[in-house]
N, C-alpha and C. Protein backbone atom coordinates (compact mmCIF):
# COMPACT_ATOMS: atom_id res chain seq x y z
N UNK A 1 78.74 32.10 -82.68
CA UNK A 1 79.22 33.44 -82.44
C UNK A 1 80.60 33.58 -83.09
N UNK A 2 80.78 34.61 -83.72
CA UNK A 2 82.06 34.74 -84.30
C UNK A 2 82.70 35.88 -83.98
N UNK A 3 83.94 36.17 -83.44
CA UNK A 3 84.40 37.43 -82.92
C UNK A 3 85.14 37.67 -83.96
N UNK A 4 85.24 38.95 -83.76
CA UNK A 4 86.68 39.90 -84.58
C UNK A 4 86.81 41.07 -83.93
N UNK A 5 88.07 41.82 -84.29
CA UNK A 5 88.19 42.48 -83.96
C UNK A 5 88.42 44.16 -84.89
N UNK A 6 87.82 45.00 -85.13
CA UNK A 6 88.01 46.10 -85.78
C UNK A 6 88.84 46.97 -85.42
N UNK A 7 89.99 47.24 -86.29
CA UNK A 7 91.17 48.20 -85.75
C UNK A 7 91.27 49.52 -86.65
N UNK A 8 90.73 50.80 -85.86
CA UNK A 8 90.53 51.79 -86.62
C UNK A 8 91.52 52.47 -86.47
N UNK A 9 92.53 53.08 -87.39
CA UNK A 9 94.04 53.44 -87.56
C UNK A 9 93.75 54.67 -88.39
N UNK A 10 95.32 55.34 -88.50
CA UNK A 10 95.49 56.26 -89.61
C UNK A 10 97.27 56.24 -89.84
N UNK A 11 97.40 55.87 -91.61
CA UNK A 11 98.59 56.24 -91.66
C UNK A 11 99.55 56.58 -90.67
N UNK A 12 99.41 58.33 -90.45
CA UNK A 12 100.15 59.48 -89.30
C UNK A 12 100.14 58.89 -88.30
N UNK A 13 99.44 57.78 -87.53
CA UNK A 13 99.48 57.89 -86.18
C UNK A 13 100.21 57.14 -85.71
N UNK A 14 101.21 57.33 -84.20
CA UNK A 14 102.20 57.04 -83.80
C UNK A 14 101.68 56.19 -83.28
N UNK A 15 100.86 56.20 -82.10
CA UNK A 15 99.85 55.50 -81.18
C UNK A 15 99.75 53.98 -82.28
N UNK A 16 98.83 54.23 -83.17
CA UNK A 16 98.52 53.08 -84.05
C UNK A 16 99.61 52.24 -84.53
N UNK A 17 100.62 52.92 -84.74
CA UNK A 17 101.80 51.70 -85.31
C UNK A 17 102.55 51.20 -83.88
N UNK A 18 102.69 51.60 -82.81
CA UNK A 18 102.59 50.90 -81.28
C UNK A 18 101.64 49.41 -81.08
N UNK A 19 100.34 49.93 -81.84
CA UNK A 19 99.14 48.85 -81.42
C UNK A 19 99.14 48.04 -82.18
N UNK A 20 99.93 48.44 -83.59
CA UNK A 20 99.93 47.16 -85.04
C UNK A 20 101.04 46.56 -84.55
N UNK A 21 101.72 46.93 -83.88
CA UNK A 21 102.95 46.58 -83.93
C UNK A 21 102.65 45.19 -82.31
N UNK A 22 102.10 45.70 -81.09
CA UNK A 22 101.72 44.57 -80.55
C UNK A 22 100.83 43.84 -81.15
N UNK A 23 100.00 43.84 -82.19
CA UNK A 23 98.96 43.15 -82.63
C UNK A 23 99.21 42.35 -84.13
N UNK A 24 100.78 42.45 -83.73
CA UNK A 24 101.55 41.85 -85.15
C UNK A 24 101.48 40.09 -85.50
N UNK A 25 101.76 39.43 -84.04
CA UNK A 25 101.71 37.64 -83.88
C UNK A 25 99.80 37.36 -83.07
N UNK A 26 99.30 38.01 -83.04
CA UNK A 26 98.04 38.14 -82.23
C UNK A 26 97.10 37.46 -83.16
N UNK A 27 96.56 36.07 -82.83
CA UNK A 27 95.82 35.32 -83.68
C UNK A 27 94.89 34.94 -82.77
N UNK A 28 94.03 35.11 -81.76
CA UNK A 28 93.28 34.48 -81.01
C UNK A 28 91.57 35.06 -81.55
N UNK A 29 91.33 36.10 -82.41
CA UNK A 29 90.31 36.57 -83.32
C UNK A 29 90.95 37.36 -84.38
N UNK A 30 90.08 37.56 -85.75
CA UNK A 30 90.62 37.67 -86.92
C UNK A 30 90.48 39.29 -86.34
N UNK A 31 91.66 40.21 -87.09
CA UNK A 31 91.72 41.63 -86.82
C UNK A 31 91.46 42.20 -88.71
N UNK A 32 90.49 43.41 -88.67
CA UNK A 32 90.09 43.75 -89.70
C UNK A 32 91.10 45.40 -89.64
N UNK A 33 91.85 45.61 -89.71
CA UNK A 33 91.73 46.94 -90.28
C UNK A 33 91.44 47.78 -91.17
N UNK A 34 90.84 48.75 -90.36
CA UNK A 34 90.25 49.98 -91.24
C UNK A 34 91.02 51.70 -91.02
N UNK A 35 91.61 51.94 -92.01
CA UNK A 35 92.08 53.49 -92.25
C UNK A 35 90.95 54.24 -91.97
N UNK A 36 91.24 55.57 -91.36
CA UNK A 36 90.13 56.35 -90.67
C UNK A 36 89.99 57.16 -92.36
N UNK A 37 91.69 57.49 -92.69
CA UNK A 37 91.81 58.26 -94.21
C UNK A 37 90.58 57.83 -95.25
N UNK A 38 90.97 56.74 -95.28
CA UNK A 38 90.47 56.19 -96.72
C UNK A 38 88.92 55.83 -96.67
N UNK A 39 88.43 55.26 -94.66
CA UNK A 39 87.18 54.88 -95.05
C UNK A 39 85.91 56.06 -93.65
N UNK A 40 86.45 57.57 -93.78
CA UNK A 40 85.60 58.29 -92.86
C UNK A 40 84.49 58.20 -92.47
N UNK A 41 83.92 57.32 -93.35
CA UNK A 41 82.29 57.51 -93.69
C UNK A 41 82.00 56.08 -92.47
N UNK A 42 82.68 55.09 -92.46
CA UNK A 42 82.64 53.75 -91.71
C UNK A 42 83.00 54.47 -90.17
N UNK A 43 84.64 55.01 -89.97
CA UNK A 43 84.26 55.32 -89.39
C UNK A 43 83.71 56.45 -88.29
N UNK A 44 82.95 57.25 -88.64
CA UNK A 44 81.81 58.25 -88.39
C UNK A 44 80.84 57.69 -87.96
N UNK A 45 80.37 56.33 -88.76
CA UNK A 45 79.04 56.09 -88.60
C UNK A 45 79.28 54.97 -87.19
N UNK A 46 81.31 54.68 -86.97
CA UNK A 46 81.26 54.01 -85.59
C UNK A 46 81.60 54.50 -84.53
N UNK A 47 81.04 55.90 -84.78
CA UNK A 47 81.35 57.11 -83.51
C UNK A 47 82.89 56.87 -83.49
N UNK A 48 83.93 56.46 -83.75
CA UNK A 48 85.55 56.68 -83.84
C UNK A 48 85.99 58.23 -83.77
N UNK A 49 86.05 58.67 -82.68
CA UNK A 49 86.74 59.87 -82.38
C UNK A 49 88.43 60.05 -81.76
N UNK A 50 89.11 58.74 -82.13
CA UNK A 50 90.40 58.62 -81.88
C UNK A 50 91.03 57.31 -82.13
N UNK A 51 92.09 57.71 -82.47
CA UNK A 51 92.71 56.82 -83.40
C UNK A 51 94.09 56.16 -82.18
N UNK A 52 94.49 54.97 -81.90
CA UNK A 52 93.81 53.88 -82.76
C UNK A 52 92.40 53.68 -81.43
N UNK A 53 91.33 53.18 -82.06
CA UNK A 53 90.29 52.43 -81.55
C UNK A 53 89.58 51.33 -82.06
N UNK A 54 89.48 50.32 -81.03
CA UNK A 54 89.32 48.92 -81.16
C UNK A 54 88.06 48.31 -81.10
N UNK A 55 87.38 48.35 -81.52
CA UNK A 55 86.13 47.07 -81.35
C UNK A 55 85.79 45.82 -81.43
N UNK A 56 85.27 45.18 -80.38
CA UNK A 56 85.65 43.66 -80.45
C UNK A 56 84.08 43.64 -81.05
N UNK A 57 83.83 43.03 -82.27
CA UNK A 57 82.30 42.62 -82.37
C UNK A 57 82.05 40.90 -82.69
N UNK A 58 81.04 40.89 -82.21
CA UNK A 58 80.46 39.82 -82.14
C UNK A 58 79.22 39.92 -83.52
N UNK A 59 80.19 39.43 -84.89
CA UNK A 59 79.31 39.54 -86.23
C UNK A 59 78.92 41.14 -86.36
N UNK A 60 78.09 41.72 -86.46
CA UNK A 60 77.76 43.07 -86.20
C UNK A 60 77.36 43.88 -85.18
N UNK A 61 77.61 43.28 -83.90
CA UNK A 61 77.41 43.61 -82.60
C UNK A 61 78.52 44.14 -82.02
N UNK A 62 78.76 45.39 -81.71
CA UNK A 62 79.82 45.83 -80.62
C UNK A 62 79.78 45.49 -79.71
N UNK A 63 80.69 44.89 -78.93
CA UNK A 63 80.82 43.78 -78.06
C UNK A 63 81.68 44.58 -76.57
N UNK A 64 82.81 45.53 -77.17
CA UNK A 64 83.75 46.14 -76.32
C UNK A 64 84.34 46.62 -77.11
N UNK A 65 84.91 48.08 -77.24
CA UNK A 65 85.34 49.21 -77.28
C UNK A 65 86.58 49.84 -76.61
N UNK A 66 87.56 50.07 -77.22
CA UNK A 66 88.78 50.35 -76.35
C UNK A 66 89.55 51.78 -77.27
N UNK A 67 89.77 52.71 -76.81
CA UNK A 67 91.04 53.91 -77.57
C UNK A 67 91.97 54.04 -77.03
N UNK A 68 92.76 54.21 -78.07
CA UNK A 68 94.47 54.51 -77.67
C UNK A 68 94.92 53.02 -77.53
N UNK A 69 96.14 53.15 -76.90
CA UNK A 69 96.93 51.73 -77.59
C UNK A 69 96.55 50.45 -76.27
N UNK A 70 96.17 49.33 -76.85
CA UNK A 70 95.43 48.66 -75.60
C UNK A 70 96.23 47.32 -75.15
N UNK A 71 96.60 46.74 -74.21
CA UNK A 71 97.60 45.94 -74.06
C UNK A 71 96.52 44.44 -74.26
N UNK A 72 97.67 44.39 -75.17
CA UNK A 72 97.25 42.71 -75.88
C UNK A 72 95.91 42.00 -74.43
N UNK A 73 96.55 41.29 -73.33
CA UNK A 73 95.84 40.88 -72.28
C UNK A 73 94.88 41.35 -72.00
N UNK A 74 94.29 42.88 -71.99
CA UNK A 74 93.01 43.21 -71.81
C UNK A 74 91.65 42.68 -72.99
N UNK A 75 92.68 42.67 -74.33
CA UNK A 75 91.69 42.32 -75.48
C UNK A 75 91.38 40.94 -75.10
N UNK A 76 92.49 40.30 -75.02
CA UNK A 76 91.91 38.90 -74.49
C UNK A 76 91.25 38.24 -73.37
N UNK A 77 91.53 39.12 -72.27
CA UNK A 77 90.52 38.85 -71.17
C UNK A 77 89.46 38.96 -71.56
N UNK A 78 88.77 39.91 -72.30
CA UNK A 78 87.70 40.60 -72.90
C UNK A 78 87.00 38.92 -74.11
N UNK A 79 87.81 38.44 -74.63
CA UNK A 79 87.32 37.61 -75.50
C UNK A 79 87.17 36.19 -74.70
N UNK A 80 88.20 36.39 -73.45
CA UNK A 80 88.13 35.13 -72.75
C UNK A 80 86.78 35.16 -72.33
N UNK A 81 86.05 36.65 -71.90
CA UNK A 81 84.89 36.54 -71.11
C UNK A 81 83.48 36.12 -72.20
N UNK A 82 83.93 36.72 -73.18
CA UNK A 82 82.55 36.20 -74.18
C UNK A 82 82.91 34.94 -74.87
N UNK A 83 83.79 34.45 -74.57
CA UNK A 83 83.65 32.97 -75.10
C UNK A 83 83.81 31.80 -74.16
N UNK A 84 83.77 32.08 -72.82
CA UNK A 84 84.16 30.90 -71.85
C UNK A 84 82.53 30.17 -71.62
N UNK A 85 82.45 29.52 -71.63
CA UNK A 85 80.87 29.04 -70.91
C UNK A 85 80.35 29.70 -69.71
């Protein structure tokens, strides 16, 4: 199983540079960001109706789902739970 995490942003948004900004030393899964600007079509097709929003997937599986700015510890509780035995 391989986690990551998808971070859907935009330039403009205040919210989002809050969440890059806690998610700056954050190495416990690889973080992909994606511009809502540059790639609409991605995400549209990941229902993203607010910026920033987070998806933890498991390879191509949405795993957990979070909007607006999310405190570091919840993402990781969240990864603690799909990866503990």
């Amino acid at each position: 199983m391989t986690l990551h995490l998808v971070k859907y942003e935009a330039e403009w948004c205040g919210p989002c540079k809050m969440q890059e900004k806690m998610l700056e030393n954050f190495d416990t899964v690889p973080v992909e960001p994606v511009d809502i600007d540059e790639n609409a079509v991605q995400a549209t097709n990941e229902r993203v109706r607010a910026v920033p929003t987070l998806i933890l997937k498991d390879d191509a599986y949405e795993i957990e789902r979070w909007t607006g700015v999310t405190p570091i510890a919840v993402i990781e509780d969240a990864i603690d739970e799909w990866t503990s035995p």
